[in-house]
Protein backbone atom coordinates (compact mmCIF):
# COMPACT_ATOMS: atom_id res chain seq x y z
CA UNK A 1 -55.35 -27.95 -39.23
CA UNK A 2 -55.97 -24.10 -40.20
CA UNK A 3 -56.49 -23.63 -36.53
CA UNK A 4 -52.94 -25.19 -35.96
CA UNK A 5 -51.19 -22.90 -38.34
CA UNK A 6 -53.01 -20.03 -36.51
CA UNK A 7 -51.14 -20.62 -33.44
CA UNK A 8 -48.18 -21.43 -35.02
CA UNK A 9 -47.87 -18.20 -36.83
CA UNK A 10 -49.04 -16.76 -33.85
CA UNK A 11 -46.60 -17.72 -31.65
CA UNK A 12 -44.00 -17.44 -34.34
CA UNK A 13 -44.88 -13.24 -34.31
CA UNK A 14 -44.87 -13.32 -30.88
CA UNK A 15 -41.72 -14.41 -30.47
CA UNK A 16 -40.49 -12.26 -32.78
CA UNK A 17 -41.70 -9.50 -31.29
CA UNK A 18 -39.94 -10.19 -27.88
CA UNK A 19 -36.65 -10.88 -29.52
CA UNK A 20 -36.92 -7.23 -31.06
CA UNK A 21 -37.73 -6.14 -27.85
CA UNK A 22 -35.16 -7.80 -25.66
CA UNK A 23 -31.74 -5.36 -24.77
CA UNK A 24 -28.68 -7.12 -24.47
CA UNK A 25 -27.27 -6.83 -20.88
CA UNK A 26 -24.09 -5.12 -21.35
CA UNK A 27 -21.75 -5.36 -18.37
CA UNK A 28 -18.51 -6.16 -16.23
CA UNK A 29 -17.91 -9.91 -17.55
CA UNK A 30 -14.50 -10.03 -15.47
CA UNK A 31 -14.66 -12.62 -12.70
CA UNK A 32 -11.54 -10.61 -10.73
CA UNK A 33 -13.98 -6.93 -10.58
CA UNK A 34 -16.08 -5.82 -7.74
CA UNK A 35 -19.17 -5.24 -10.27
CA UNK A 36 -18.82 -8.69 -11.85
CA UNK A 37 -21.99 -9.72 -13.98
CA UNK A 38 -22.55 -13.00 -14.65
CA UNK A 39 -26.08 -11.99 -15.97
CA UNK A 40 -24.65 -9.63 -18.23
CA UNK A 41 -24.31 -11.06 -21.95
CA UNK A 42 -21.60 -9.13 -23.27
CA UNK A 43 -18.66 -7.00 -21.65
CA UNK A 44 -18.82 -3.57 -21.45
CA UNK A 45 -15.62 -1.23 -22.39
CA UNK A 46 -13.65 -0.11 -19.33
CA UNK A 47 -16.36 -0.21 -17.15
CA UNK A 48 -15.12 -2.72 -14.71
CA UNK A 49 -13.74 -1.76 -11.41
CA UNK A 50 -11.24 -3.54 -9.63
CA UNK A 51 -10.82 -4.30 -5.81
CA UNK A 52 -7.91 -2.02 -4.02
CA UNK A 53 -5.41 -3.05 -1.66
CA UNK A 54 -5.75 -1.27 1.74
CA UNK A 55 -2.63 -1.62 3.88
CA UNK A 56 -3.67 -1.09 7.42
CA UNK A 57 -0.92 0.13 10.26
CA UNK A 58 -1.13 -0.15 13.38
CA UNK A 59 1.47 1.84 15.35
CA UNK A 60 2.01 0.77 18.75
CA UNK A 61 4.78 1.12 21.57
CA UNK A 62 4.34 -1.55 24.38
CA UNK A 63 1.16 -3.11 22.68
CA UNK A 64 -0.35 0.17 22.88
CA UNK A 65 -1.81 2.66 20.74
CA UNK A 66 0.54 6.09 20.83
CA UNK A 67 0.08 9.28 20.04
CA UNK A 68 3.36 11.01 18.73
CA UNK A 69 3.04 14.09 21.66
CA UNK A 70 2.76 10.96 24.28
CA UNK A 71 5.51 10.46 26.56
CA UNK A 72 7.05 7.28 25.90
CA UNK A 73 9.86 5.22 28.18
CA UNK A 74 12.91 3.18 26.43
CA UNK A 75 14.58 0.31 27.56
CA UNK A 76 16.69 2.30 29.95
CA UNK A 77 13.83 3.95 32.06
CA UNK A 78 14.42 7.73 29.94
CA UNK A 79 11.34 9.48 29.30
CA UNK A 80 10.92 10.45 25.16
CA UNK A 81 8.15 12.32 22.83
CA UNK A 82 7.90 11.27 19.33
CA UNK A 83 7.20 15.03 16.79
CA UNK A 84 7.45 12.09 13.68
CA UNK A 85 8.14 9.09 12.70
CA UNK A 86 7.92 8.92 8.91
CA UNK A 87 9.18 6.36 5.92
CA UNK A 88 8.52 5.51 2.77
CA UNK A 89 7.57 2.01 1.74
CA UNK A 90 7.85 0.33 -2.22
CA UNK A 91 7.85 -2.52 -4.22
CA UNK A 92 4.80 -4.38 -2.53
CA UNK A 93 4.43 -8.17 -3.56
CA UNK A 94 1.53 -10.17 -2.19
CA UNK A 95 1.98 -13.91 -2.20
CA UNK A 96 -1.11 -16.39 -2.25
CA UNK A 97 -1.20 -19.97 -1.30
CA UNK A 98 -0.06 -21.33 -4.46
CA UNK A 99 2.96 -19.60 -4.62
CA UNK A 100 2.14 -16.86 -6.87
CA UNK A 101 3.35 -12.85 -6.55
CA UNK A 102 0.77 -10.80 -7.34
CA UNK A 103 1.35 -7.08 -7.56
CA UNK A 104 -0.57 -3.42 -8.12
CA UNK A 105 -2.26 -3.01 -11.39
CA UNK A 106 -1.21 1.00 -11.66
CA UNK A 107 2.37 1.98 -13.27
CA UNK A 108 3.91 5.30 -13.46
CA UNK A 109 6.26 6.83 -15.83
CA UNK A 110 9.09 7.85 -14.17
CA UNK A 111 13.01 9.16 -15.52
CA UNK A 112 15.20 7.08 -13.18
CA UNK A 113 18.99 7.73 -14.52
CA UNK A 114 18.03 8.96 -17.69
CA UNK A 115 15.91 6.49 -18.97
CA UNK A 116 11.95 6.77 -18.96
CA UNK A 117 11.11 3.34 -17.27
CA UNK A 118 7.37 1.92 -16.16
CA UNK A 119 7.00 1.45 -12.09
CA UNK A 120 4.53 -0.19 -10.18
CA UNK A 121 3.18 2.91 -8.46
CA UNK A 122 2.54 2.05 -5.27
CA UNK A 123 4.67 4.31 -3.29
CA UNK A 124 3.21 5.53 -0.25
CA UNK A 125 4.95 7.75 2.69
CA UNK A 126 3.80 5.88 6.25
CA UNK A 127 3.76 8.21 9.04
CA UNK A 128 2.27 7.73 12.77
CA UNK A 129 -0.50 9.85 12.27
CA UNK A 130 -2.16 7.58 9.66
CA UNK A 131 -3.55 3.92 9.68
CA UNK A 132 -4.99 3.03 6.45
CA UNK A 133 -3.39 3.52 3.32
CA UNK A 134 -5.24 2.72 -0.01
CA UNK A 135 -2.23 1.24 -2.57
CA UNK A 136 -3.90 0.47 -6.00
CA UNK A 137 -5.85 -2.37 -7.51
CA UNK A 138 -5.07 -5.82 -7.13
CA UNK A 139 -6.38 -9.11 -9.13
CA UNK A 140 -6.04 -12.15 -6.92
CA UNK A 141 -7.63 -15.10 -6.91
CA UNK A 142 -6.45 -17.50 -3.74
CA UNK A 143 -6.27 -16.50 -0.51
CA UNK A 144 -2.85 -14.76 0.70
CA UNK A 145 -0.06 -16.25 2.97
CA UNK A 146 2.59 -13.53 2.78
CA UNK A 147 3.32 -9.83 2.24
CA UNK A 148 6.65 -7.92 1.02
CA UNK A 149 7.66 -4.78 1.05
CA UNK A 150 10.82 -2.17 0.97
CA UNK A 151 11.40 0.29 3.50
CA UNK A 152 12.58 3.04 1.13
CA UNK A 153 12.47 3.68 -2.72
CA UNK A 154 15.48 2.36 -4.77
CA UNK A 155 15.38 5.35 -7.28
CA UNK A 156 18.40 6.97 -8.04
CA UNK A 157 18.91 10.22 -10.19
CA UNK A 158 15.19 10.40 -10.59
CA UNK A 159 14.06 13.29 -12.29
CA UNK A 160 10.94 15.08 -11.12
CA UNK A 161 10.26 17.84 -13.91
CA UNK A 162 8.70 15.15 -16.34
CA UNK A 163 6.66 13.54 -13.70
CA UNK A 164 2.76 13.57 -13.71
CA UNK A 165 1.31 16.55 -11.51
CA UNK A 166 -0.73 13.68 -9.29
CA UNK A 167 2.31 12.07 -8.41
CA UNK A 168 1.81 10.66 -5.15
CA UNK A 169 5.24 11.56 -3.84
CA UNK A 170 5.64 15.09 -5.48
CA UNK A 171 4.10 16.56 -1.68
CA UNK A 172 7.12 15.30 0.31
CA UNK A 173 9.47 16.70 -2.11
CA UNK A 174 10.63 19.68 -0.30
CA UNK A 175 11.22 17.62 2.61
CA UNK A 176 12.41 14.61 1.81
CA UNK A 177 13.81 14.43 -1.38
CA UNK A 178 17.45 15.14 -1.49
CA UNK A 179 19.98 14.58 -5.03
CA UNK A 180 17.55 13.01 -6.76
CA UNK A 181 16.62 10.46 -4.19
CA UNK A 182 14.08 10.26 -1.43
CA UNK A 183 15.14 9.53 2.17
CA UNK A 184 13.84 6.26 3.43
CA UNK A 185 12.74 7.21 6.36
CA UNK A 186 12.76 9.95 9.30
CA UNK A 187 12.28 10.81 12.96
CA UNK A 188 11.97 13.39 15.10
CA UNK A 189 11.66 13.35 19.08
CA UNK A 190 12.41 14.85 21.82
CA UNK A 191 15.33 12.94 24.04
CA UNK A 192 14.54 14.75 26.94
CA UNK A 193 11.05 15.88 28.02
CA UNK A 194 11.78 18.33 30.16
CA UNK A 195 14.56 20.37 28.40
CA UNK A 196 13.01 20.01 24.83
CA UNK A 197 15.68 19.36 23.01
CA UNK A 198 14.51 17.94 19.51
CA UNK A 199 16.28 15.64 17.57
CA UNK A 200 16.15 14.72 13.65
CA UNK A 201 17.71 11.64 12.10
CA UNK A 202 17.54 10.71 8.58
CA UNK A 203 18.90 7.75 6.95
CA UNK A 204 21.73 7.43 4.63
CA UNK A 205 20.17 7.49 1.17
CA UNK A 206 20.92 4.63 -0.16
CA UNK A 207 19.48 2.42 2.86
CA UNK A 208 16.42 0.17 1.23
CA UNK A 209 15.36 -2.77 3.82
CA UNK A 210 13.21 -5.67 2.40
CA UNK A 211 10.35 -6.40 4.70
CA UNK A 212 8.37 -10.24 4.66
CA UNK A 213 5.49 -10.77 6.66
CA UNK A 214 3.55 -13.97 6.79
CA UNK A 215 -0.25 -12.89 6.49
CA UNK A 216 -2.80 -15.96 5.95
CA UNK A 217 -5.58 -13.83 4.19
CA UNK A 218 -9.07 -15.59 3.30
CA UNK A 219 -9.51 -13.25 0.45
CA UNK A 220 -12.46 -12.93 -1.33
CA UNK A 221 -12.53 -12.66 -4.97
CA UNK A 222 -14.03 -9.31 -6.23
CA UNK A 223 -13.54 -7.53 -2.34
CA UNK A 224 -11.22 -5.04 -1.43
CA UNK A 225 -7.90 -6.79 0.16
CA UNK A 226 -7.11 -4.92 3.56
CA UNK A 227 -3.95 -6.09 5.23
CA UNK A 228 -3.40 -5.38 8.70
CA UNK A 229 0.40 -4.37 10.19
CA UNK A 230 1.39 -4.42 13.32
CA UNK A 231 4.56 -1.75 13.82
CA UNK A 232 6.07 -2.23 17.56
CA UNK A 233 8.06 0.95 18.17
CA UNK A 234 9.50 -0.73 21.41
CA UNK A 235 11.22 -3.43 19.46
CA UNK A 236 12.22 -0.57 16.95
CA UNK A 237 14.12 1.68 19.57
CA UNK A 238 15.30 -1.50 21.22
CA UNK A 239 19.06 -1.11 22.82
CA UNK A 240 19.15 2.83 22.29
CA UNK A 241 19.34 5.16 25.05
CA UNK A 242 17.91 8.49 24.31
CA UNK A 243 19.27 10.49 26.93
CA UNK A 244 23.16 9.36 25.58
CA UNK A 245 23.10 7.69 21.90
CA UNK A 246 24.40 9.58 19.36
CA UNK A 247 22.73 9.96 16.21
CA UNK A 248 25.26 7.22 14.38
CA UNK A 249 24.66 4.91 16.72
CA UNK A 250 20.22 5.18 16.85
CA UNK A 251 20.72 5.25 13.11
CA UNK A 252 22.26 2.05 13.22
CA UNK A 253 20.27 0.19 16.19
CA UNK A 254 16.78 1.54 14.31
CA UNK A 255 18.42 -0.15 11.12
CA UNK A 256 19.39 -2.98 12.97
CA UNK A 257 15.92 -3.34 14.47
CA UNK A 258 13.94 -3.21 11.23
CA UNK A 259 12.98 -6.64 10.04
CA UNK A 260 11.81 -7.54 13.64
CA UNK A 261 9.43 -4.76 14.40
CA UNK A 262 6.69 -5.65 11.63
CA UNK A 263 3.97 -8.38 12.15
């Protein structure tokens, strides 16, 4: 019996001691996160990280990768260079297979006619020279079956002297920013390869065209979402002459031309 006692007392002390000594796993206890911790026994305090959403372009002309001092060919046998081919995209939704819109986790604080207002920042400026384009952080659970987006930002009157210095936009002000708005998008090329004659179109400011792609996306929960776009420049430029449209009318064939040139 007094032996009994002795090991109960024993083992009582023992456990004791490797209570006192056990540290409680502190962690990310949020199943959307990239550092997830199901072993972890309590959450930490802002310490989880989030996956991003990575919008990948692919600019092509004919099904082929360009570069914008190539010589290109439109549909009337005219020989073109792009110098740019530049425009802002906004208002990103991603839809999953149960119907819901999902959207970037970061806001901004922007003065839009006066008023201070919350935005989903994910503005971004798309230009030929780039590919990959990290948006923000997204929380999404089912796998993806569609993408939307604006070509342009629908922000009139917007004040820029109370915006945040790391403003994502604030380095295309000087050029693309004009009363208070910022001009959707932008070329430049040369119509005529061997004279050199450059020409620069932008867009009426107002002009914001809503973009839907179907994407089927086997997300995974906790990884970073990239979504690949395919931009065909042919079917962008399709009907326009270079060597004899005027800017009105390749303004209005390029808007014509949007919603068919993204897949």
């Amino acid at each position: 019996m007094r032996k009994s006692v002795l090991n109960y007392i024993t083992f009582f002390i023992f456990s004791f001691v490797l209570i006192g000594c056990y540290e409680r796993n502190e962690a990310c206890l949020d199943f959307f996160a990239t550092n997830y911790d199901l072993s972890a026994d309590e959450s930490c305090l802002d310490c989880c990280e989030f996956p991003d959403l990575i919008m990948q372009f692919s600019h092509r002309y004919d099904s082929t990768m360009f570069n914008v001092a190539d010589t290109l060919i439109d549909d009337f046998d005219n020989p073109f260079v792009f110098r740019q081919f530049a425009f802002f995209i906004s208002d990103i939704v991603l839809t999953d297979t149960a119907g819901q819109e999902h959207y970037v986790e970061d806001s901004i604080l922007l003065n839009v006619d006066g008023i201070d207002s919350y935005f989903k920042n994910d503005f971004r400026l798309i230009t030929t020279e780039q590919s990959s384009y990290e948006i923000g952080k997204v929380k999404i659970k089912e796998p993806l079956n569609k993408v939307s987006f604006k070509i342009g930002i629908g922000l009139s009157n917007l004040d820029l002297s109370t915006v945040d210095s790391e403003f994502v936009l604030l380095p295309f002000v000087d050029t693309l920013f004009m009363n208070g708005q910022f001009v959707p998008w932008r070329y430049q090329m040369e119509r005529d390869t061997t004279s050199g004659i450059v020409t620069q179109i932008n867009a009426e400011i107002n002009d914001v065209y809503a973009i839907d792609i179907s994407k089927e996306l086997n997300n995974v929960v906790g990884a970073d979402i990239r979504i690949p776009i395919l931009i065909e420049y042919r079917k962008l430029l399709e009907g326009i002459d270079v060597s004899t449209s005027t800017d009105a009318e390749i303004i209005t064939l390029i808007k014509n031309n949007f919603s068919k040139t993204f897949n």
